[in-house]
Protein backbone atom coordinates (compact mmCIF):
# COMPACT_ATOMS: atom_id res chain seq x y z
CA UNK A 1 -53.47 17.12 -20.72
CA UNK A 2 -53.46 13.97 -22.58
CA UNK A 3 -50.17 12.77 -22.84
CA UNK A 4 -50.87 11.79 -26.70
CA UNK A 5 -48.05 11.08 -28.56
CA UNK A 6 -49.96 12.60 -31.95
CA UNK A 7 -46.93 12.83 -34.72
CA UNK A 8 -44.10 11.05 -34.52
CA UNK A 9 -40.87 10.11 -37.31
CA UNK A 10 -38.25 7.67 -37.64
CA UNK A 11 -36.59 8.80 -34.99
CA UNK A 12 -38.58 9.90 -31.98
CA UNK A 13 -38.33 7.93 -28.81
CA UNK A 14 -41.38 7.98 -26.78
CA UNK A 15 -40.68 9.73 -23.43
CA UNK A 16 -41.75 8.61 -20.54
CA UNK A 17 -44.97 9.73 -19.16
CA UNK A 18 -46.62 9.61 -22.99
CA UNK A 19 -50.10 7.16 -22.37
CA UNK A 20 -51.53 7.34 -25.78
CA UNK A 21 -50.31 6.85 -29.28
CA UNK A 22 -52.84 8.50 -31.18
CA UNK A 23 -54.87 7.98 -34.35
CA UNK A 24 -52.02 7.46 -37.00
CA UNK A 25 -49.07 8.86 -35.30
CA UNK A 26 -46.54 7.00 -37.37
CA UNK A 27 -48.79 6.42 -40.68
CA UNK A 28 -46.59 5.51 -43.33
CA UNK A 29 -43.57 6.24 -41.70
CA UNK A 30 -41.32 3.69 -44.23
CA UNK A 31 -37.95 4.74 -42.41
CA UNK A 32 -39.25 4.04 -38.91
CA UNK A 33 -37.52 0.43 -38.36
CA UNK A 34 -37.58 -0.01 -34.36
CA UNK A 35 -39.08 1.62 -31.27
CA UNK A 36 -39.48 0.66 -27.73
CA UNK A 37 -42.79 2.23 -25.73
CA UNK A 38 -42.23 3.44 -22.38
CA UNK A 39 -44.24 1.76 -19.39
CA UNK A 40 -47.00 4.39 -19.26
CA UNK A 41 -48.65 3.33 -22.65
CA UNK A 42 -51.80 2.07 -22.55
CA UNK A 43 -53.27 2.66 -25.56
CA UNK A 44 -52.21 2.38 -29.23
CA UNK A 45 -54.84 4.11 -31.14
CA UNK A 46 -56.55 3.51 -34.99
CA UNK A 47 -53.80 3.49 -37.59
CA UNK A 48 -51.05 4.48 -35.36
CA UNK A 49 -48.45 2.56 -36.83
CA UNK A 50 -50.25 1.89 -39.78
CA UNK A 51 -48.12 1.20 -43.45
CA UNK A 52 -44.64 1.34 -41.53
CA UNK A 53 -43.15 -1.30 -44.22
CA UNK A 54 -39.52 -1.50 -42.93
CA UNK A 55 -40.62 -1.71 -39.02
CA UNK A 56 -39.26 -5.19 -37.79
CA UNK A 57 -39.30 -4.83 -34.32
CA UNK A 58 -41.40 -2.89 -31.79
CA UNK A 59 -41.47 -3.47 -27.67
CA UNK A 60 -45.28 -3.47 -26.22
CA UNK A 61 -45.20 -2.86 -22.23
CA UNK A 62 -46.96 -4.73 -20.14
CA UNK A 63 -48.95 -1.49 -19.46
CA UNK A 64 -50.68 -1.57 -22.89
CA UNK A 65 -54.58 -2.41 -22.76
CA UNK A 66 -56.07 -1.97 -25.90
CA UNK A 67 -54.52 -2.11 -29.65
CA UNK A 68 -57.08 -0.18 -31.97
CA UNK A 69 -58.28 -0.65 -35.38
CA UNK A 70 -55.29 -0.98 -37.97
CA UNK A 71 -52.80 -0.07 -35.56
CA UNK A 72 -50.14 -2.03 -37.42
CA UNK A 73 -52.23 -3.18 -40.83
CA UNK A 74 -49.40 -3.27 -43.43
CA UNK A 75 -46.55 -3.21 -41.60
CA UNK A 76 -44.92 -6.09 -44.37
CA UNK A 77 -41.50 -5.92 -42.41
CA UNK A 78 -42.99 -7.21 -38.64
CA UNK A 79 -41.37 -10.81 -38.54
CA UNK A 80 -42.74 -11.25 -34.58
CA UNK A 81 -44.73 -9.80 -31.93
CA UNK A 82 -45.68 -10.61 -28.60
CA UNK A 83 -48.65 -8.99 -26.94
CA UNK A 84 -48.23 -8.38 -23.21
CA UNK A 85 -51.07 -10.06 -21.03
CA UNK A 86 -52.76 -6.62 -20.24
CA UNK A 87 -54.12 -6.64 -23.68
CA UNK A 88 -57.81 -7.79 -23.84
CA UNK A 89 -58.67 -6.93 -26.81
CA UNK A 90 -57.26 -6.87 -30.85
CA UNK A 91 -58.94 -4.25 -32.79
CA UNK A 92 -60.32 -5.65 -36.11
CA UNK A 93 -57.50 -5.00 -38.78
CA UNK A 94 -55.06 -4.61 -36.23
CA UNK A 95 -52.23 -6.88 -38.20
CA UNK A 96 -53.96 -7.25 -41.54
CA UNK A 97 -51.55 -7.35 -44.13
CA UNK A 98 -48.06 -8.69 -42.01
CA UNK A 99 -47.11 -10.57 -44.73
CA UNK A 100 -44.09 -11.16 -42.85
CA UNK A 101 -45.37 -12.23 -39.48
CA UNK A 102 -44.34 -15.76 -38.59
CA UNK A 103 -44.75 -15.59 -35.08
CA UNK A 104 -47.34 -13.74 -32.45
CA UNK A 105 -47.82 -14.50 -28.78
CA UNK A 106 -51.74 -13.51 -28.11
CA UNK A 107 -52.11 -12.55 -24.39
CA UNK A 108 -53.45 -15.28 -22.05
CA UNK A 109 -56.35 -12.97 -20.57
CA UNK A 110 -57.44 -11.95 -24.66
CA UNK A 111 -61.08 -12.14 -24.68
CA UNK A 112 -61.96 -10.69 -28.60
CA UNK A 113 -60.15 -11.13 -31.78
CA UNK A 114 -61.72 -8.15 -34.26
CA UNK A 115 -62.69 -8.71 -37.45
CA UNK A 116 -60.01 -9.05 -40.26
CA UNK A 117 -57.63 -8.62 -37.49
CA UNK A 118 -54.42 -11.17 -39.05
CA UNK A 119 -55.78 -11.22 -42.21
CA UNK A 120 -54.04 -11.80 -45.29
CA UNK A 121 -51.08 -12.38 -42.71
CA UNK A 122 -49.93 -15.14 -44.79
CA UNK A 123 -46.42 -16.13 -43.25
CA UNK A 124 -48.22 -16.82 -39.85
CA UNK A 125 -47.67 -20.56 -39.56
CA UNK A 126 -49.53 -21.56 -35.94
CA UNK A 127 -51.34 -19.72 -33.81
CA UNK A 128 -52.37 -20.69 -29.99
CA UNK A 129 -55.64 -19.67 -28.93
CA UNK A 130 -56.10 -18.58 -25.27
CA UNK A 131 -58.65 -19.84 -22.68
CA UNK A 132 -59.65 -16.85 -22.32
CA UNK A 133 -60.91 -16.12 -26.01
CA UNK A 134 -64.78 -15.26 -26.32
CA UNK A 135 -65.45 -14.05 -29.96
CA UNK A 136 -63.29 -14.48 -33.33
CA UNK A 137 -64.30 -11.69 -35.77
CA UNK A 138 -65.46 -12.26 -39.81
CA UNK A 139 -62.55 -12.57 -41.43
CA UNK A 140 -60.39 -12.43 -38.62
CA UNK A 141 -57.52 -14.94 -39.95
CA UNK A 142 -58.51 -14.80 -43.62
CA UNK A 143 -56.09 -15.78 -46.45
CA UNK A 144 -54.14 -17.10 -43.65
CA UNK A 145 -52.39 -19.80 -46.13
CA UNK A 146 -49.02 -20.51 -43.97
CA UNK A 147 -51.59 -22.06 -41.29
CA UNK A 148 -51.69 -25.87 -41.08
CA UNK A 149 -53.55 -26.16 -37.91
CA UNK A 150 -55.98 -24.28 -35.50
CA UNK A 151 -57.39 -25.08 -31.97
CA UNK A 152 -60.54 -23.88 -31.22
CA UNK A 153 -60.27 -23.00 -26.94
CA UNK A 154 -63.83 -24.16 -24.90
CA UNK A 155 -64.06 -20.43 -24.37
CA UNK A 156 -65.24 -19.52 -27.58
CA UNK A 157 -68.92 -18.72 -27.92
CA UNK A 158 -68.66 -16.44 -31.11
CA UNK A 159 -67.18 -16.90 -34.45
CA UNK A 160 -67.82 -14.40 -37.63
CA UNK A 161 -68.43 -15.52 -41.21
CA UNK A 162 -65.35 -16.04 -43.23
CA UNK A 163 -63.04 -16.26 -40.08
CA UNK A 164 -60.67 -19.26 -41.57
CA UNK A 165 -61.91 -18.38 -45.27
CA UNK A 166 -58.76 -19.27 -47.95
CA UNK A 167 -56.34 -20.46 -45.73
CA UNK A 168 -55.63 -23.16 -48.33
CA UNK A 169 -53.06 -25.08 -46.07
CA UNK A 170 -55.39 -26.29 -43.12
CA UNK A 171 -54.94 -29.85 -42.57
CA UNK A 172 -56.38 -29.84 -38.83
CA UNK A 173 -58.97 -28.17 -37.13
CA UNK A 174 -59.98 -29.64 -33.44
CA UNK A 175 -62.71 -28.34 -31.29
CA UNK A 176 -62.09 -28.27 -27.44
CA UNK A 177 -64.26 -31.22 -26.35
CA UNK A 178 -65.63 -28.98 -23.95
CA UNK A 179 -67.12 -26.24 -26.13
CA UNK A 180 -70.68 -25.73 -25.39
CA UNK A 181 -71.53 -24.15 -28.80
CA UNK A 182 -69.20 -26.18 -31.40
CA UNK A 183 -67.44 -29.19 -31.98
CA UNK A 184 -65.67 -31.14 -34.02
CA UNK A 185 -67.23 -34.81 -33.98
CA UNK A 186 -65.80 -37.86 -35.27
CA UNK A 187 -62.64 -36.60 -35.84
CA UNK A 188 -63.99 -34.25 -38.84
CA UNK A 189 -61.35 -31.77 -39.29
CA UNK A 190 -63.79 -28.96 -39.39
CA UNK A 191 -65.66 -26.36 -36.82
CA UNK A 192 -69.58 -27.34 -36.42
CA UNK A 193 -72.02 -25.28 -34.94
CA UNK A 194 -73.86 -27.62 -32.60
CA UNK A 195 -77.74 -26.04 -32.45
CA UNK A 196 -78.12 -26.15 -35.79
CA UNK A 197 -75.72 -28.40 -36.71
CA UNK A 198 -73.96 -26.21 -39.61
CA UNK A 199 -70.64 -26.92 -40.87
CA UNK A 200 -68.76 -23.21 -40.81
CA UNK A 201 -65.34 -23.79 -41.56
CA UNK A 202 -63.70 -26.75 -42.81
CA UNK A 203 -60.15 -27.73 -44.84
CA UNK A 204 -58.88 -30.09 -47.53
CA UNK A 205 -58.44 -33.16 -44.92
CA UNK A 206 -62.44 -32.15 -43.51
CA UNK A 207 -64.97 -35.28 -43.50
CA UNK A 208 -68.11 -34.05 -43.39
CA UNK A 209 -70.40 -36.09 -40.57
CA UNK A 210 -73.47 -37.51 -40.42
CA UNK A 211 -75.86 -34.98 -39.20
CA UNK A 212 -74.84 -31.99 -40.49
């Protein structure tokens, strides 16, 4: 009555119809190295591809709303992924541990980016932040250390402790000048929270400003 997809192996192909791919439905599967979803997915639930090492390339349709908790933590072999626009929201740990993701295209209506969701995804070397991107989790790009630059949107209202923690090869980080609750005066290289004028994330080029 579901259509839940709830155990699958390296080589099932979803059928059409399927809407769900539920809680761990390829967990650990090591062999599983490609798979395409049909169009009437909408949800990838907790885990479901969770620890599938040798997975390098997976199609998301443009059906897909929601990507759960740790839906693809640890798969080391993902090189790329683009997230179709339907997505709104990244489950925290979603992609922690894609050591080998260089590239990721976050969908232009994304609004939340949960906590720990890239982290320790340390081949990621740029990442564009939406307009439409409210909150950024704790954690959420932790040990990040390909990164060289981040863009904080106006949009964002909320960001969690630790977000931009260790990611030792920062050299820029620029606040939209429009941002109501941070900035990034005089050209400081860091991310300052304007009412109470804390300094909450910063790199090895940051110059800390008067006032802080």
């Amino acid at each position: 009555s579901s259509n839940t997809l709830i155990a699958g192996c390296k080589n099932t192909k979803v059928p059409s119809g399927v809407m769900k791919i539920g809680y761990g439905a390829f967990f650990d599967c090591s062999d599983l190295m490609s798979i395409t979803l049909p169009e009437s997915v909408t949800e990838i639930d907790m885990y479901a591809f969770s620890d599938c090492s040798d997975l390098t390339s997976i199609t998301l349709p443009e059906s897909v709303t929601e990507i759960g908790r740790g839906a693809f933590l640890g798969c080391s072999g993902l090189t790329s992924i683009t997230l179709p626009d339907s997505v709104t929201e990244i489950g925290d740990s979603a992609f922690s541990y894609c050591s080998d993701l260089t590239s990721i295209t976050l969908p232009k209506n994304i609004t939340k980016i949960g906590r720990a969701a890239f982290e320790n995804c340390s081949g990621l070397t740029s990442i564009t932040l939406p307009e439409s991107v409210t909150e950024i989790g704790s954690e959420a790009f932790y040990y990040c250390s390909g990164l060289t630059s981040i863009t904080l949107p106006e949009s964002v209202v909320e960001i969690g402790d630790h977000a931009f923690s260790s990611c030792d090869n920062l050299e820029s980080i620029k606040v939209n000048k429009n941002n109501k609750v941070y900035d990034s005066r005089e050209n400081c290289n860091a991310i300052i929270e304007k009412s109470s004028n804390t300094l909450i994330a910063g790199c090895k080029n940051t110059k800390v400003p008067s006032g802080v």
